[in-house]
Every structure is written in C-alpha cells, then in structure tokens.
N, C-alpha and C. Protein backbone atom coordinates (compact mmCIF):
# COMPACT_ATOMS: atom_id res chain seq x y z
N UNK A 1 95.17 0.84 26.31
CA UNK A 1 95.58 2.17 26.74
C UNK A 1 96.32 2.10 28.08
N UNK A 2 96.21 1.29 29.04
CA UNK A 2 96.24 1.29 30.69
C UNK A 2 98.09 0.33 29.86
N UNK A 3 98.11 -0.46 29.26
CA UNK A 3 99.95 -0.71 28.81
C UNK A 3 100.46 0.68 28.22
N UNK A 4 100.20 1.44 27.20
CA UNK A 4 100.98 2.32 26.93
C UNK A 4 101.25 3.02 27.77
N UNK A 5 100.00 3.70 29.20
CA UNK A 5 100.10 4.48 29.93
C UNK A 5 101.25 4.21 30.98
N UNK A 6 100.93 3.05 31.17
CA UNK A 6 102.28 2.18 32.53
C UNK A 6 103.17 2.15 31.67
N UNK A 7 103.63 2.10 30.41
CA UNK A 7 105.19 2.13 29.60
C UNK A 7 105.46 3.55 29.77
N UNK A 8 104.25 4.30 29.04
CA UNK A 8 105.10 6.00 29.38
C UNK A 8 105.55 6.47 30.36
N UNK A 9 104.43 5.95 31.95
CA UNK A 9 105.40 6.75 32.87
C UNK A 9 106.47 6.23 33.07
N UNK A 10 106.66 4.39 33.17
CA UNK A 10 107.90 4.07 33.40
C UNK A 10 109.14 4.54 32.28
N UNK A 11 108.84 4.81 31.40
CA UNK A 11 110.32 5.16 30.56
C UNK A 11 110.53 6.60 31.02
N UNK A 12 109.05 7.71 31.08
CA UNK A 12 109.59 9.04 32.45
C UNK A 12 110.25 9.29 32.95
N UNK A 13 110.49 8.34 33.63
CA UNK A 13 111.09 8.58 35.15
C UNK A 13 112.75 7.92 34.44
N UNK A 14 112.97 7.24 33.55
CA UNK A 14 114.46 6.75 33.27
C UNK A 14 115.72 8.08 33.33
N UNK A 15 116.79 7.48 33.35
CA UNK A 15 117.98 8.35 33.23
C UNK A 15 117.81 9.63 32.20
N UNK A 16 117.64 8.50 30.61
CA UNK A 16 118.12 9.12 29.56
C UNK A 16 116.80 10.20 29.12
N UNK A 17 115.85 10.41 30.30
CA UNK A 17 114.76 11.93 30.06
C UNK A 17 115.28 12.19 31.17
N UNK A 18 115.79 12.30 32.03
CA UNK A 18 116.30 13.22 32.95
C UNK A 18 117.26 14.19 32.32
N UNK A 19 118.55 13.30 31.80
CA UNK A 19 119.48 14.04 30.96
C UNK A 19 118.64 14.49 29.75
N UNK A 20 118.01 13.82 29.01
CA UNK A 20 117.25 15.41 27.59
C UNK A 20 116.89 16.51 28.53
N UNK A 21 116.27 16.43 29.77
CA UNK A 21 115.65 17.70 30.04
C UNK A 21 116.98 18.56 30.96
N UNK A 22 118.00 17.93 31.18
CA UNK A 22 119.33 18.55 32.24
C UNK A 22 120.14 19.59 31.05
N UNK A 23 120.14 18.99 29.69
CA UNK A 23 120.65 19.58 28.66
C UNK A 23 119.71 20.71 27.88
N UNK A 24 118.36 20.64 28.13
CA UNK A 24 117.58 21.67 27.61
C UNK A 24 116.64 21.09 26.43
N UNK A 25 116.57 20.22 26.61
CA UNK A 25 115.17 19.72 25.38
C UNK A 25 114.04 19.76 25.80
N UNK A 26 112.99 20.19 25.11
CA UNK A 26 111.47 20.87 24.84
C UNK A 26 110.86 19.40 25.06
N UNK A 27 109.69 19.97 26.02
CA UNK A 27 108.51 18.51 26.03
C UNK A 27 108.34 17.68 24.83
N UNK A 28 108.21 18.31 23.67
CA UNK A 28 107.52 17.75 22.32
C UNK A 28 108.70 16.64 21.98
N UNK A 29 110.03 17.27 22.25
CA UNK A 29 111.20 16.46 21.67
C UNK A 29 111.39 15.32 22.57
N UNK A 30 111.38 15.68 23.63
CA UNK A 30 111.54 14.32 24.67
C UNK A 30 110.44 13.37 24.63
N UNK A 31 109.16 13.98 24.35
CA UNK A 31 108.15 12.82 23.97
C UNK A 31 108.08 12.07 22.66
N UNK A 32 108.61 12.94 21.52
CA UNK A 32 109.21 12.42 20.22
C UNK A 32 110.17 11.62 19.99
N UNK A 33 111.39 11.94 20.98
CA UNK A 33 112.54 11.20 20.19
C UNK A 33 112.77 10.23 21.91
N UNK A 34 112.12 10.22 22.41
CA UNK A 34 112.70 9.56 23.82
C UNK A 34 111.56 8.66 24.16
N UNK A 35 110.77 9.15 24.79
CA UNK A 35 109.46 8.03 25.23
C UNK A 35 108.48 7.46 24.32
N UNK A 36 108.28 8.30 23.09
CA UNK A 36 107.22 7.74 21.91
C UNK A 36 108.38 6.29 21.42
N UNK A 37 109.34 6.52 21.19
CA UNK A 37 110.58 5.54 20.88
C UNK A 37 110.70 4.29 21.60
N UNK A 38 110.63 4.29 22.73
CA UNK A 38 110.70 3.42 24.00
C UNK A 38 109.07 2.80 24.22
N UNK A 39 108.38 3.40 24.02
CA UNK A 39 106.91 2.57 23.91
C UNK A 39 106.31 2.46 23.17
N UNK A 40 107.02 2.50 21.48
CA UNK A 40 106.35 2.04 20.14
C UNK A 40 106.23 0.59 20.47
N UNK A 41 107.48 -0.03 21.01
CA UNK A 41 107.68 -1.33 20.74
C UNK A 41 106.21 -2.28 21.56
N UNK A 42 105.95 -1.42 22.82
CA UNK A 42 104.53 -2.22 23.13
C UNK A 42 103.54 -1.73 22.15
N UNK A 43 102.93 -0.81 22.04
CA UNK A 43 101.95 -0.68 21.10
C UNK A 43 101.82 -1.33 19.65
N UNK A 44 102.89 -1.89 19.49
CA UNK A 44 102.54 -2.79 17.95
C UNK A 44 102.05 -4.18 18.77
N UNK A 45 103.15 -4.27 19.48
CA UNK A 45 102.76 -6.00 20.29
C UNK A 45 100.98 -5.84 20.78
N UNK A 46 100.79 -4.89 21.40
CA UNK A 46 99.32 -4.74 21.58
C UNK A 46 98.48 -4.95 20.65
N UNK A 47 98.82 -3.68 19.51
CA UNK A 47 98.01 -4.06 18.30
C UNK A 47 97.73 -5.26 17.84
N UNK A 48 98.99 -6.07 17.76
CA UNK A 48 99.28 -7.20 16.78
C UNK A 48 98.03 -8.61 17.78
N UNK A 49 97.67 -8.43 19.01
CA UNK A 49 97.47 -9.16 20.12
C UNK A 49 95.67 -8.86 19.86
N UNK A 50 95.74 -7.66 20.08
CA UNK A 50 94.17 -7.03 19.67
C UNK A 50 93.25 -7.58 18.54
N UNK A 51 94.14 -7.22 17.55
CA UNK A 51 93.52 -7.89 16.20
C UNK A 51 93.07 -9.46 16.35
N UNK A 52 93.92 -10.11 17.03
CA UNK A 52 93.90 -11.34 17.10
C UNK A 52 92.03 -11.63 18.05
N UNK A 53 92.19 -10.81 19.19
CA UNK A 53 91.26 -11.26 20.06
C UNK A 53 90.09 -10.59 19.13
N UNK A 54 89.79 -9.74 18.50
CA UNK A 54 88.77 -9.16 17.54
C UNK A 54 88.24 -10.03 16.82
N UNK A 55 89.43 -10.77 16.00
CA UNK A 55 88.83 -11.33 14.91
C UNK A 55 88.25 -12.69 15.96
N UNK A 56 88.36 -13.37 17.34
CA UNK A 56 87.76 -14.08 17.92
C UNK A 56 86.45 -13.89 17.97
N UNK A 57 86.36 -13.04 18.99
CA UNK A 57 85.14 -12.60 19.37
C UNK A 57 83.98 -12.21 18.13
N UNK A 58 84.68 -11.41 17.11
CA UNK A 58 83.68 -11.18 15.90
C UNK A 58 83.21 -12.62 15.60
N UNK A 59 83.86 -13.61 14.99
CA UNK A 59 83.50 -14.96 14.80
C UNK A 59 82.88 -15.53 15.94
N UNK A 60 82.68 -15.31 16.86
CA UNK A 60 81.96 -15.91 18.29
C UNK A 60 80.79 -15.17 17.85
N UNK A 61 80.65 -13.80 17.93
CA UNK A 61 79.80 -13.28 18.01
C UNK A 61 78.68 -13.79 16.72
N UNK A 62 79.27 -13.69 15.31
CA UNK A 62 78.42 -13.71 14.30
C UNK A 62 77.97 -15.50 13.85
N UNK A 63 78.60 -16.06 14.84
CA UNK A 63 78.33 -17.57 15.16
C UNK A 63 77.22 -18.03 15.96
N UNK A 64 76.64 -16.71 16.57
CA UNK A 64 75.48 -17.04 17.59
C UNK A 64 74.88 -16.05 16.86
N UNK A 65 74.87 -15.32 15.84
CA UNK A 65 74.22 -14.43 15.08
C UNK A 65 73.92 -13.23 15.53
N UNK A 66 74.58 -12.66 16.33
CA UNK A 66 74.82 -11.45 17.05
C UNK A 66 75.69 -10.47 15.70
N UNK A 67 76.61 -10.93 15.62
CA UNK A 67 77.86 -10.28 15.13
C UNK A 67 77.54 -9.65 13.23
N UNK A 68 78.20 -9.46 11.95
CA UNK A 68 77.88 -8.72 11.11
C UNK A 68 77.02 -9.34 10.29
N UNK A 69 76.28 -7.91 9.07
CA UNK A 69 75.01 -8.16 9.04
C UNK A 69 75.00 -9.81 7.98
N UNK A 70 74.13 -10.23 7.96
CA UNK A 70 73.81 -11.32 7.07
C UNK A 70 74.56 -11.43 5.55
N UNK A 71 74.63 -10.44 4.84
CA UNK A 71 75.22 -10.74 3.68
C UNK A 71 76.97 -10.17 3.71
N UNK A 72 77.19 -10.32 4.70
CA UNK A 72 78.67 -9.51 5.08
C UNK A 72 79.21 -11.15 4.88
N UNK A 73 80.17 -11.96 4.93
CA UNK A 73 80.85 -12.81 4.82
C UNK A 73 81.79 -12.62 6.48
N UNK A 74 81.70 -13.88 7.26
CA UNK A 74 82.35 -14.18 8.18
C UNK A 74 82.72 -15.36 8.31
N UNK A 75 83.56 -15.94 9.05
CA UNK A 75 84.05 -16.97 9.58
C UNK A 75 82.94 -18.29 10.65
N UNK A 76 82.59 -17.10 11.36
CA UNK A 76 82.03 -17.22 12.68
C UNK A 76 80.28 -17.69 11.46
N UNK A 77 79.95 -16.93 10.81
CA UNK A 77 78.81 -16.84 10.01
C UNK A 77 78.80 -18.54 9.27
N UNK A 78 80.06 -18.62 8.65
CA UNK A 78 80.15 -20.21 7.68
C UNK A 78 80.18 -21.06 9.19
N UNK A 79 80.59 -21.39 10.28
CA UNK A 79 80.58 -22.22 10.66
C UNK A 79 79.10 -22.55 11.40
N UNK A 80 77.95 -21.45 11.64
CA UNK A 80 77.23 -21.66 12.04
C UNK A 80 75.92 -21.98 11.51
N UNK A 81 76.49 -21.65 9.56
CA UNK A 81 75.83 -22.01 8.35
C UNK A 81 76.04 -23.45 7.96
N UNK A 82 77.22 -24.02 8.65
CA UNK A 82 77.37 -25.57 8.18
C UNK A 82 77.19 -26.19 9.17
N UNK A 83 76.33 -26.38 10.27
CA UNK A 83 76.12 -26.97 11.68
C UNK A 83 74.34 -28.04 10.86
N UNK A 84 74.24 -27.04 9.91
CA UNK A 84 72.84 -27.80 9.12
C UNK A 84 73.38 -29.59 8.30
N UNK A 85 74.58 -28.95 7.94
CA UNK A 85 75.24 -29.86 7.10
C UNK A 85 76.30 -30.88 6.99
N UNK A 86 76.73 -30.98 8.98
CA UNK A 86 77.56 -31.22 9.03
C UNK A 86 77.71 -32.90 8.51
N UNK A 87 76.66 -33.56 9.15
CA UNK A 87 77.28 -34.90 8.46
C UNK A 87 76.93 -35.23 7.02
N UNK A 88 76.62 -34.38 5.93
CA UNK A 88 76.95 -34.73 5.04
C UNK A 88 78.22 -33.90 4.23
N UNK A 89 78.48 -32.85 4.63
CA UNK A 89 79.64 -32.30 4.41
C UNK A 89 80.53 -31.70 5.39
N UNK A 90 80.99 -32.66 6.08
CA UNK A 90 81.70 -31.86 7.16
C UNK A 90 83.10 -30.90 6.77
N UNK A 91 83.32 -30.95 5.90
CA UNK A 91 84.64 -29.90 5.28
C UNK A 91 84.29 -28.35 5.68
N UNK A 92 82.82 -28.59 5.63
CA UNK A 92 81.90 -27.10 5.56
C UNK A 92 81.93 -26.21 6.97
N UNK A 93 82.15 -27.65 7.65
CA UNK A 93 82.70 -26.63 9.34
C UNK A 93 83.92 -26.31 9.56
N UNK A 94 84.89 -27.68 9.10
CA UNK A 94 86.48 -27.93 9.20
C UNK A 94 87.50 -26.52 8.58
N UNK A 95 86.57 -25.91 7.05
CA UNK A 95 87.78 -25.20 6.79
C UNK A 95 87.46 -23.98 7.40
N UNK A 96 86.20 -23.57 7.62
CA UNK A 96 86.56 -21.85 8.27
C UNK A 96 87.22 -21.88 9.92
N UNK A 97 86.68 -22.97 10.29
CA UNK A 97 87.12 -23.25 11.25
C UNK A 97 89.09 -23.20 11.78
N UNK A 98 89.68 -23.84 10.63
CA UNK A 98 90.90 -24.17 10.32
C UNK A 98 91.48 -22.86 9.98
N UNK A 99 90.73 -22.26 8.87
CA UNK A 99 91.06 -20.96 8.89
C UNK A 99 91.32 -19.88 9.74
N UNK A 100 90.20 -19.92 10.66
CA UNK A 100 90.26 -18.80 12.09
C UNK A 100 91.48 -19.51 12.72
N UNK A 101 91.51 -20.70 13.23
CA UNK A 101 92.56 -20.88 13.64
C UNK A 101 94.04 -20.32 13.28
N UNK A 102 94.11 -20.85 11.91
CA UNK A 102 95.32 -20.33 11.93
C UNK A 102 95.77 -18.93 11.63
N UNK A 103 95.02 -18.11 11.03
CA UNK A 103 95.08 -16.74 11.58
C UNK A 103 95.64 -16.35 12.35
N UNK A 104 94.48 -16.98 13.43
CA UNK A 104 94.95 -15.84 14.85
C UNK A 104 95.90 -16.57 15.68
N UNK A 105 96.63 -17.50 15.15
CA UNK A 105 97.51 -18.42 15.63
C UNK A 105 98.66 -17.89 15.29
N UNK A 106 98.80 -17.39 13.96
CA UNK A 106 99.40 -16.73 13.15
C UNK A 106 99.67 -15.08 13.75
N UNK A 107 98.80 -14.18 13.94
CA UNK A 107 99.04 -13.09 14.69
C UNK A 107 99.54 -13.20 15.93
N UNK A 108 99.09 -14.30 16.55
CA UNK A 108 99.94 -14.19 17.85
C UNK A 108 101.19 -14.62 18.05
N UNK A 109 101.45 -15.18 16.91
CA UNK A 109 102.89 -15.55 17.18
C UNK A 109 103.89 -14.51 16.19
N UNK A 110 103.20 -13.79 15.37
CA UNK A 110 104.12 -12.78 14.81
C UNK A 110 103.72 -11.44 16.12
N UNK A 111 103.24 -11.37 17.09
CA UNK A 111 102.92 -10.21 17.90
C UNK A 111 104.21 -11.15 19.04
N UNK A 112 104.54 -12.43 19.04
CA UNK A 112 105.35 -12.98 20.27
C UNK A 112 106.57 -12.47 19.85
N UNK A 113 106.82 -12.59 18.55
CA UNK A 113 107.90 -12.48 17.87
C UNK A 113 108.77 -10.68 17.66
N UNK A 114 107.48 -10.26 17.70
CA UNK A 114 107.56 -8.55 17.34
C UNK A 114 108.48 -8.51 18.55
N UNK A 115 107.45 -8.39 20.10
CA UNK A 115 107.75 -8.60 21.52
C UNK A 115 109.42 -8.75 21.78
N UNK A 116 109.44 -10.34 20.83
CA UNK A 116 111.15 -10.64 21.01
C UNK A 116 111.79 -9.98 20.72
N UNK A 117 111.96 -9.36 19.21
CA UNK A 117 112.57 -8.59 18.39
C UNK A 117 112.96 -6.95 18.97
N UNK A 118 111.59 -6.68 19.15
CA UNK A 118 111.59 -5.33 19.90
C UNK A 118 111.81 -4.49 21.27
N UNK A 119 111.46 -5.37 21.84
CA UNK A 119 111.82 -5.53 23.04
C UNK A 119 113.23 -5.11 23.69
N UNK A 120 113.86 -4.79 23.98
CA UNK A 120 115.26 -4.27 24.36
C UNK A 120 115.95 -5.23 25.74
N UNK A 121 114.65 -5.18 26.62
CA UNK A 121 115.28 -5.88 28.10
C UNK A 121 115.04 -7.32 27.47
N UNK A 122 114.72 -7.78 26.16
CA UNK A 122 114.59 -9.43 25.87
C UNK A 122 115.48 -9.72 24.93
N UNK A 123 116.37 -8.83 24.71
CA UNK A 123 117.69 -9.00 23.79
C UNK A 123 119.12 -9.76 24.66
N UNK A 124 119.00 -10.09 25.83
CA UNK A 124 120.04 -10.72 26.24
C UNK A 124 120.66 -11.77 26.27
C-alpha cells in the first residue's frame, strides 16, 4: 500500500493532472483515466512480487508446522514429511523443494519483466 500511495501522489503533482484539471475534468476522471493509469503498472509488479514472498513464507511456515492444516497439501509440508526419509529417498526432499524454487523464481522474474515492459521511465 505505502508503493501505490508514493506512486499516486507522485503522478499528482505531474504536468499532465494539472492540465486535466486547467481544462475542467472531474476528480473521478482524473483518477480514472490519469493516475489509476500511471500506477497500474506498479501494482501488478507488486502483486506479481507478493505472491512470490507468500508462497515463501507459507512453505517456511508449514515446514515448521505452523502453516496449513494437515491434510491441505503444501510444499513446505512434503519437505518436512521427507526429512524422515531422506537417505533412503532423497528425491522426496529434492522435488518439492525444486519445485518452490522454481516457481517463485519464475514469478519474480515475470514481475522483473512486467516492471521492464511497463514501466515508462525504463523504456529508454
């Protein structure tokens, strides 16, 4: 919330809402077609960044058995279910393990990418 808030006021204060409001456009429209526009592009990158640290922490969490309930299926849950088993099947830690990894390896680099894409001052 504290990034969207620092994007909204800074796009505020820009030229192109000075001129909507010099020409006569309504709060709703200047927050519609001017600043909601100008700070979509962080709020996906956030999102996309968020998810990533969630699905961490959930797997941290349900790895020390804090996190969801017992018959829920987790990540964090299989790797702390195969710590019994590891030297006779170590695959049993390797793939959820491998899995979380690349996930959230995976979100963060499509959230780097969004960033690039979307971004306007990173188009140069």
């Amino acid at each position: 919330a504290r990034v969207v808030r620092a994007e909204t006021l800074s796009v505020r204060e820009k030229e192109f809402v000075e001129a909507a409001r010099a020409i006569g456009c309504g709060d709703v429209r200047i927050i519609l077609y001017h600043i909601l526009v100008n700070v979509f592009h962080s709020m996906i990158v956030l999102v996309t960044f968020s998810i990533a640290t969630v699905m961490v922490v959930e797997a941290a969490l349900s790895f020390l058995g804090l996190g969801v309930p017992p018959a829920v299926p987790s990540w964090g849950k299989m790797l702390s279910d195969s710590r019994n088993v590891m030297g006779a099947a170590p695959w049993m830690s390797v793939l959820p393990g491998l899995c979380l990894t690349i996930v959230v390896l995976s979100l963060n680099l499509v959230g780097d990418w969004l960033r690039d894409y979307l971004d306007p001052r990173l188009r140069e």
